[in-house]
Protein backbone atom coordinates (compact mmCIF):
# COMPACT_ATOMS: atom_id res chain seq x y z
CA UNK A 1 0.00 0.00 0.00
CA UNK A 2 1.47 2.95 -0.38
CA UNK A 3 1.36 6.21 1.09
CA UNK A 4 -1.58 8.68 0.55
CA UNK A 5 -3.87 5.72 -1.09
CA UNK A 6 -6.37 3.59 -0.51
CA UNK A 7 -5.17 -0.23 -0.79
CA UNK A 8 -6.15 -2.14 -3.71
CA UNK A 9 -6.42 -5.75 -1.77
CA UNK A 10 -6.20 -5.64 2.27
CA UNK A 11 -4.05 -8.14 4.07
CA UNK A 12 -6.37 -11.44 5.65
CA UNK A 13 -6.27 -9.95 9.04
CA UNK A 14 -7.89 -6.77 8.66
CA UNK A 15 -11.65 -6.27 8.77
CA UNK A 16 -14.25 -4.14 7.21
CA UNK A 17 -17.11 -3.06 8.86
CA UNK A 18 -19.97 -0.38 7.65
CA UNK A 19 -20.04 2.36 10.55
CA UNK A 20 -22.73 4.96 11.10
CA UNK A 21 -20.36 7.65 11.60
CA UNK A 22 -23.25 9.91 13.59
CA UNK A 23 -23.06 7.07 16.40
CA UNK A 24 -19.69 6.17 15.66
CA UNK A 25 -16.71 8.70 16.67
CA UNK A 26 -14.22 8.80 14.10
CA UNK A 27 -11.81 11.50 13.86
CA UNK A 28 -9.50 12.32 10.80
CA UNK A 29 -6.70 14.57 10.70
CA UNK A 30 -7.91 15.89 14.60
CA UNK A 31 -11.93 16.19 12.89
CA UNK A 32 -14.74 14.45 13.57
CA UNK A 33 -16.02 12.67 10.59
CA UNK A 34 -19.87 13.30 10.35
CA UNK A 35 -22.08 11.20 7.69
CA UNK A 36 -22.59 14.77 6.26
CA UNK A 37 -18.89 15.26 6.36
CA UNK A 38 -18.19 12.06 4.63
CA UNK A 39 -20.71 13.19 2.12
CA UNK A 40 -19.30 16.33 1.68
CA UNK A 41 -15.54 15.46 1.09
CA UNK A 42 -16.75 12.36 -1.25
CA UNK A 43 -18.37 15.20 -3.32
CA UNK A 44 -15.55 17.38 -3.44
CA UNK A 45 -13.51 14.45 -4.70
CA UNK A 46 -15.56 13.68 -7.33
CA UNK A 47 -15.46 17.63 -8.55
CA UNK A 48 -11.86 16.94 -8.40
CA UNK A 49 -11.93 14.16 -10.72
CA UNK A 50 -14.46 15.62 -13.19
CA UNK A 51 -12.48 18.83 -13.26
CA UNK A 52 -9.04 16.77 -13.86
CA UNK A 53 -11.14 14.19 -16.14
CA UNK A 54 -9.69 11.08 -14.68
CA UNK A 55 -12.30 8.96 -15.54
CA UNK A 56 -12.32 5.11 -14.71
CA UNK A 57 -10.36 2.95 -16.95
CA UNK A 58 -7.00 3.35 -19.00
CA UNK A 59 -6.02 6.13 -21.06
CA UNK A 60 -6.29 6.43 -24.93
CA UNK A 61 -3.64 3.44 -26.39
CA UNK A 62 -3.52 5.72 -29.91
CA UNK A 63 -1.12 8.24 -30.04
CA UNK A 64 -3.45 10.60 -31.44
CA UNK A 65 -5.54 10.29 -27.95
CA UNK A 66 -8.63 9.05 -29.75
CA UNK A 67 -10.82 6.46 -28.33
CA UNK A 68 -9.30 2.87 -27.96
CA UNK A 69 -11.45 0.29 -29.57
CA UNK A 70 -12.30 -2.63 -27.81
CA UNK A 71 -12.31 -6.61 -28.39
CA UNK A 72 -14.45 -9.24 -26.03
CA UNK A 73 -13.69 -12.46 -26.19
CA UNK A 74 -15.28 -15.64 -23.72
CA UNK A 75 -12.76 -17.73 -22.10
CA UNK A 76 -12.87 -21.05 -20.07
CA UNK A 77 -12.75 -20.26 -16.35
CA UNK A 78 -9.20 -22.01 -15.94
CA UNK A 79 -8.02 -19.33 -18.47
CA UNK A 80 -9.63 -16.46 -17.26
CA UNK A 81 -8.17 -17.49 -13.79
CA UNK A 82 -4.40 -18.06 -15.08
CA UNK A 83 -5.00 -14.43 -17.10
CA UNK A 84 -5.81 -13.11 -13.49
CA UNK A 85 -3.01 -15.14 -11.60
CA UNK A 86 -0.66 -13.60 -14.01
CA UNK A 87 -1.93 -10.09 -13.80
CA UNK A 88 -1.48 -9.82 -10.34
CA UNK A 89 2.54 -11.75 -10.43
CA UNK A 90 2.77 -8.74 -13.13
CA UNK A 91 0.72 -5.98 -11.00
CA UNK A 92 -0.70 -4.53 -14.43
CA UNK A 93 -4.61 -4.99 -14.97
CA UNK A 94 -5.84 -8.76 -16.79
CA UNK A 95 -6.70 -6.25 -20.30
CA UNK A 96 -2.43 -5.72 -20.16
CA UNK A 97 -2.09 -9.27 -20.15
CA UNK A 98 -4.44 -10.17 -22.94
CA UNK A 99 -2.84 -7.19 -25.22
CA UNK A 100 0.56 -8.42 -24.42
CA UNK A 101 -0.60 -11.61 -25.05
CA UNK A 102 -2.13 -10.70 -28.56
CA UNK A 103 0.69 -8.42 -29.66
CA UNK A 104 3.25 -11.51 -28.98
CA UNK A 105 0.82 -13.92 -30.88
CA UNK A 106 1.00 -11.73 -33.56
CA UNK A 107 4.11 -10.43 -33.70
CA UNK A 108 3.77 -7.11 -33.54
């Protein structure tokens, strides 16, 4: 995990609960985190990411910036689950695997 961010994957030992954080005192950064406070900064982050237009999902792969087109394929489980294994040995998403994949099949 690194510093700043939220975890991707949490170890075994560590558990999640839902708190109702007007019953519940939880204090950030020395203030007392309020539902409405909670709503409040998860708004501002989301202006934040609108006005920076990080949206979900990778950038453009042309080098023109121009939308990436997409290929689905079905897979059998056991391949979908060795795709997986492999993107997390490689920490890059299981869509870097399958393009790496493809661009080694063909050559490119």
């Amino acid at each position: 995990m690194s510093s700043g961010r939220f975890p991707d994957r949490f170890p075994a030992d560590v558990t999640i609960e839902d708190v109702d954080l007007d019953e519940t005192e939880v204090f950030v950064g020395g203030e007392r985190l309020t539902e409405a406070r909670a709503a409040e900064l998860a708004a501002a982050t989301l202006r934040e990411v609108r006005a920076r237009n990080l949206v979900p999902g990778r950038k453009s792969l042309g080098r023109d910036g121009s939308h990436s087109p997409t290929i689905q394929v079905r897979v059998p489980a056991d391949l979908r689950a060795a795709a997986e294994k492999r993107a997390e040995a490689d920490q890059v998403s299981v869509s870097a695997v399958v393009r790496r994949a493809l661009e080694s099949y063909l050559a490119l």
